[in-house]
C-alpha atoms as a PDB file:
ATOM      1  CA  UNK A   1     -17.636  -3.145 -15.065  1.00  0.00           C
ATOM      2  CA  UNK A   2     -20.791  -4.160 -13.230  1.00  0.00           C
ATOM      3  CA  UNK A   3     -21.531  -4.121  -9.259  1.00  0.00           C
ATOM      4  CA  UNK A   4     -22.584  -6.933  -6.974  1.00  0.00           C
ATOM      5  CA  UNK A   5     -25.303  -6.062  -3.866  1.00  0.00           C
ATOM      6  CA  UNK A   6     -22.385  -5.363  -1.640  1.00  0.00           C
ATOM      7  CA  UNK A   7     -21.515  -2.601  -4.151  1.00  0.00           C
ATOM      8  CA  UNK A   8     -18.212  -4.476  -5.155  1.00  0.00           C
ATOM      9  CA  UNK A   9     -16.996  -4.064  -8.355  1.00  0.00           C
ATOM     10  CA  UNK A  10     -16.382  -6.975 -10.766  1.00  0.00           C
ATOM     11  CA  UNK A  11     -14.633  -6.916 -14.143  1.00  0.00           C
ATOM     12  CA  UNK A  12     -14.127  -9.185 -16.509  1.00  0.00           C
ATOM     13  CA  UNK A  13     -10.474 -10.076 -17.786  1.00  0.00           C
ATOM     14  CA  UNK A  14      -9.715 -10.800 -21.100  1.00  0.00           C
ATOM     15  CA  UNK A  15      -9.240 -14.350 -20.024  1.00  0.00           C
ATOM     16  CA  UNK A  16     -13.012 -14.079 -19.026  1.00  0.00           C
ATOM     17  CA  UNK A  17     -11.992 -14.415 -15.378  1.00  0.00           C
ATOM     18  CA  UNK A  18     -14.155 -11.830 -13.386  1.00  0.00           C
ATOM     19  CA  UNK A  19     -11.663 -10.109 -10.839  1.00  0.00           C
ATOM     20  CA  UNK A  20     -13.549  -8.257  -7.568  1.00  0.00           C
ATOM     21  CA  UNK A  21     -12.720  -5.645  -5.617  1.00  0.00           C
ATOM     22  CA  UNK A  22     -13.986  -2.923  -2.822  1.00  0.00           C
ATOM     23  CA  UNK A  23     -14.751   0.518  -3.877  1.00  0.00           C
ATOM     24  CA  UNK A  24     -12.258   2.245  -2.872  1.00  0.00           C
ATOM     25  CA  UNK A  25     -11.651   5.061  -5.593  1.00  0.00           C
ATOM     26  CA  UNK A  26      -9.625   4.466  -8.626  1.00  0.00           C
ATOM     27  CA  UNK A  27      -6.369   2.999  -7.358  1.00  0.00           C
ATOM     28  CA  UNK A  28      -4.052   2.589 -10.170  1.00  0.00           C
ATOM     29  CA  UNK A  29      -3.194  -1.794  -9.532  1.00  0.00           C
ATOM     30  CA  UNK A  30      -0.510  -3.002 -11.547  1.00  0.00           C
ATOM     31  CA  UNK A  31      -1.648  -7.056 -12.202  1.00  0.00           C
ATOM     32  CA  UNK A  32       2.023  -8.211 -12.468  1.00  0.00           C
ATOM     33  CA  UNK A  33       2.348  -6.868  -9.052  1.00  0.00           C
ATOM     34  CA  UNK A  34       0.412  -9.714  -7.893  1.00  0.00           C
ATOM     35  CA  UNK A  35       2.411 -12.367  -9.404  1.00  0.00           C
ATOM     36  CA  UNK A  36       5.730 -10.896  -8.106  1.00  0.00           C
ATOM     37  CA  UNK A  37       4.968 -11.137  -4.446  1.00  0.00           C
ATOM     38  CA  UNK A  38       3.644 -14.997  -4.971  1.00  0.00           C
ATOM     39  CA  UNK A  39       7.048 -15.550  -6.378  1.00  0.00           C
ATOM     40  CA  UNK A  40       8.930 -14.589  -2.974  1.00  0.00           C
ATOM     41  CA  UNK A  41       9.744 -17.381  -0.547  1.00  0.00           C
ATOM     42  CA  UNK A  42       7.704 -17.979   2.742  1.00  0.00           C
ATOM     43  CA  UNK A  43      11.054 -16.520   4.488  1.00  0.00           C
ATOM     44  CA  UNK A  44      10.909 -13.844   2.301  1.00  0.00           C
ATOM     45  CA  UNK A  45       7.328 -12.516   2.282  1.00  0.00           C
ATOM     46  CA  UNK A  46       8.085 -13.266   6.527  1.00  0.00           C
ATOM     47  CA  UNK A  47      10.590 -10.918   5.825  1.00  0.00           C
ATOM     48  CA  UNK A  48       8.956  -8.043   4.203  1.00  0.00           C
ATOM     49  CA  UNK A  49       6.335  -8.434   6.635  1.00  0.00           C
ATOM     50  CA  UNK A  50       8.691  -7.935   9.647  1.00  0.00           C
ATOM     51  CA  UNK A  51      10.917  -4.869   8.162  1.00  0.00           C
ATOM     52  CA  UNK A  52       7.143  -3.188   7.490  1.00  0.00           C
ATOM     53  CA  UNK A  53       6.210  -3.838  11.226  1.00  0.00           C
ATOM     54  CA  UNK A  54       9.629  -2.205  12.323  1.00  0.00           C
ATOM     55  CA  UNK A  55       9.114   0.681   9.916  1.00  0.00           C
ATOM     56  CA  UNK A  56       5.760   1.400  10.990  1.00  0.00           C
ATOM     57  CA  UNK A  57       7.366   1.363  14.615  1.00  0.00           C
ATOM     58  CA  UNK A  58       9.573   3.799  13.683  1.00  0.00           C
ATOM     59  CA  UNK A  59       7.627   5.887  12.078  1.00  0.00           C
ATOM     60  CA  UNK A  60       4.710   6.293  14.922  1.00  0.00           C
ATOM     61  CA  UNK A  61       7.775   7.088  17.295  1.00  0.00           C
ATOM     62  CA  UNK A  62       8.402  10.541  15.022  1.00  0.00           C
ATOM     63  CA  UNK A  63       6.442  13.465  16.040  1.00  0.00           C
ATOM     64  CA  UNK A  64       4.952  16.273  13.915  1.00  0.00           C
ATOM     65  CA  UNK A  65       7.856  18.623  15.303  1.00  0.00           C
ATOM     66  CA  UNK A  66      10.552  16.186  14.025  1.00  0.00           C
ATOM     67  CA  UNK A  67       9.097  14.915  10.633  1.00  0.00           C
ATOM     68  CA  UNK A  68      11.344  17.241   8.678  1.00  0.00           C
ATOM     69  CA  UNK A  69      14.214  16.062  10.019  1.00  0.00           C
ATOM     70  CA  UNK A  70      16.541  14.141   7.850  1.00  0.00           C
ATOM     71  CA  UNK A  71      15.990  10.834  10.020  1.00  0.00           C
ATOM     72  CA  UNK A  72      12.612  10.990  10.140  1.00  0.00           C
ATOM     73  CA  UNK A  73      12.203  11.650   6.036  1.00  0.00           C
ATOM     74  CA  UNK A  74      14.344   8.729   5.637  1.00  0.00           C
ATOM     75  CA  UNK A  75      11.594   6.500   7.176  1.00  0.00           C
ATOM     76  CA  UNK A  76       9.050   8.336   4.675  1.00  0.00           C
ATOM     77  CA  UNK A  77      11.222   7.546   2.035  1.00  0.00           C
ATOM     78  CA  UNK A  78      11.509   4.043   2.692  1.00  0.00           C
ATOM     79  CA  UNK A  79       7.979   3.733   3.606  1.00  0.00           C
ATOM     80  CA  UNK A  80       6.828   5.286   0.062  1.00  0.00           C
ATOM     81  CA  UNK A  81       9.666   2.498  -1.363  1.00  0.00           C
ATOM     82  CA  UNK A  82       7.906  -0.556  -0.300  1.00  0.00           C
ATOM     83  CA  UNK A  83       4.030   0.991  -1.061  1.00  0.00           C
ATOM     84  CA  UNK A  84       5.649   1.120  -4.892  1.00  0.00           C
ATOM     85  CA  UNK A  85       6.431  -2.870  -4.448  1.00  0.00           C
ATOM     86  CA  UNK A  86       2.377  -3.361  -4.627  1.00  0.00           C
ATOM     87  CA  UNK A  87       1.407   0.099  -6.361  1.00  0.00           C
ATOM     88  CA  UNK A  88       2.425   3.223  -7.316  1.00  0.00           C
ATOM     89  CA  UNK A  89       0.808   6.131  -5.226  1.00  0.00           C
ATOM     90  CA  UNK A  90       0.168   9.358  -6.658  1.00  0.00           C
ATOM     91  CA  UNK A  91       1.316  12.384  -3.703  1.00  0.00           C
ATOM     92  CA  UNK A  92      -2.892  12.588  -3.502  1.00  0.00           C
ATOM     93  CA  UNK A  93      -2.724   9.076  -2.525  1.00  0.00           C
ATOM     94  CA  UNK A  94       0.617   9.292  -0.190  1.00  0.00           C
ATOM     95  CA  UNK A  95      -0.669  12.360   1.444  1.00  0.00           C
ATOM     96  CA  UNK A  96      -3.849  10.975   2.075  1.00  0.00           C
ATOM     97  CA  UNK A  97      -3.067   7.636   3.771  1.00  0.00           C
ATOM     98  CA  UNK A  98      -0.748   9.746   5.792  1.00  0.00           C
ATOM     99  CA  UNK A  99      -3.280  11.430   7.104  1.00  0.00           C
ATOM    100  CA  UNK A 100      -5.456   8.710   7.679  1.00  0.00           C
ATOM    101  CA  UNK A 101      -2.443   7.554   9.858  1.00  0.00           C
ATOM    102  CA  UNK A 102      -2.052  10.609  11.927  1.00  0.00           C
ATOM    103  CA  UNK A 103      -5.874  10.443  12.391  1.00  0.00           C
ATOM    104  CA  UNK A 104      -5.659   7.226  13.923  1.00  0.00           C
ATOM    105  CA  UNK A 105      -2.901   7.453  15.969  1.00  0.00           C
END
């Protein structure tokens, strides 16, 4: 693996083909991933992007006093769900990008 000037990594494939990407820690990317979500339809991918927007909506209206309610770790659950449609988190991973979301709320 080798770095550009912007300090992106490249690697090469065993095709040859060199894929980039940020530095952004070790984030375990499953290639086939990839493939699956250019196989939904427009609707579909339209789709996924509007239940994500609603679940996000849901999920900012939930308080810190509330988030162990049953309702409220239902929306975690699903939200955890559709991360593992693009990669699987670790709970390091989960716990951190939920508190980069509290942070920016």
């Amino acid at each position: 693996m080798t770095k550009n000037s912007r300090g992106d990594s490249q690697k090469k494939t065993r095709s040859g083909e060199t894929k980039k990407r940020k530095n952004v820690g070790e984030i375990p990317i499953n290639t086939t991933i990839g493939r699956k979500y250019e196989s939904l339809t427009k609707e579909q991918k339209l789709q996924m992007k509007k239940d994500g927007d609603q679940l996000m909506k849901d999920i900012v209206r939930c308080d810190e006093e509330r988030s162990r309610k049953p309702e409220v770790q239902a929306l975690v659950q699903r939200h955890y769900d559709a991360l593992r449609f693009f990669y699987e988190p670790n709970p390091e991973m989960y716990q951190g990008l939920a508190d980069m979301y509290v942070a920016t709320r």
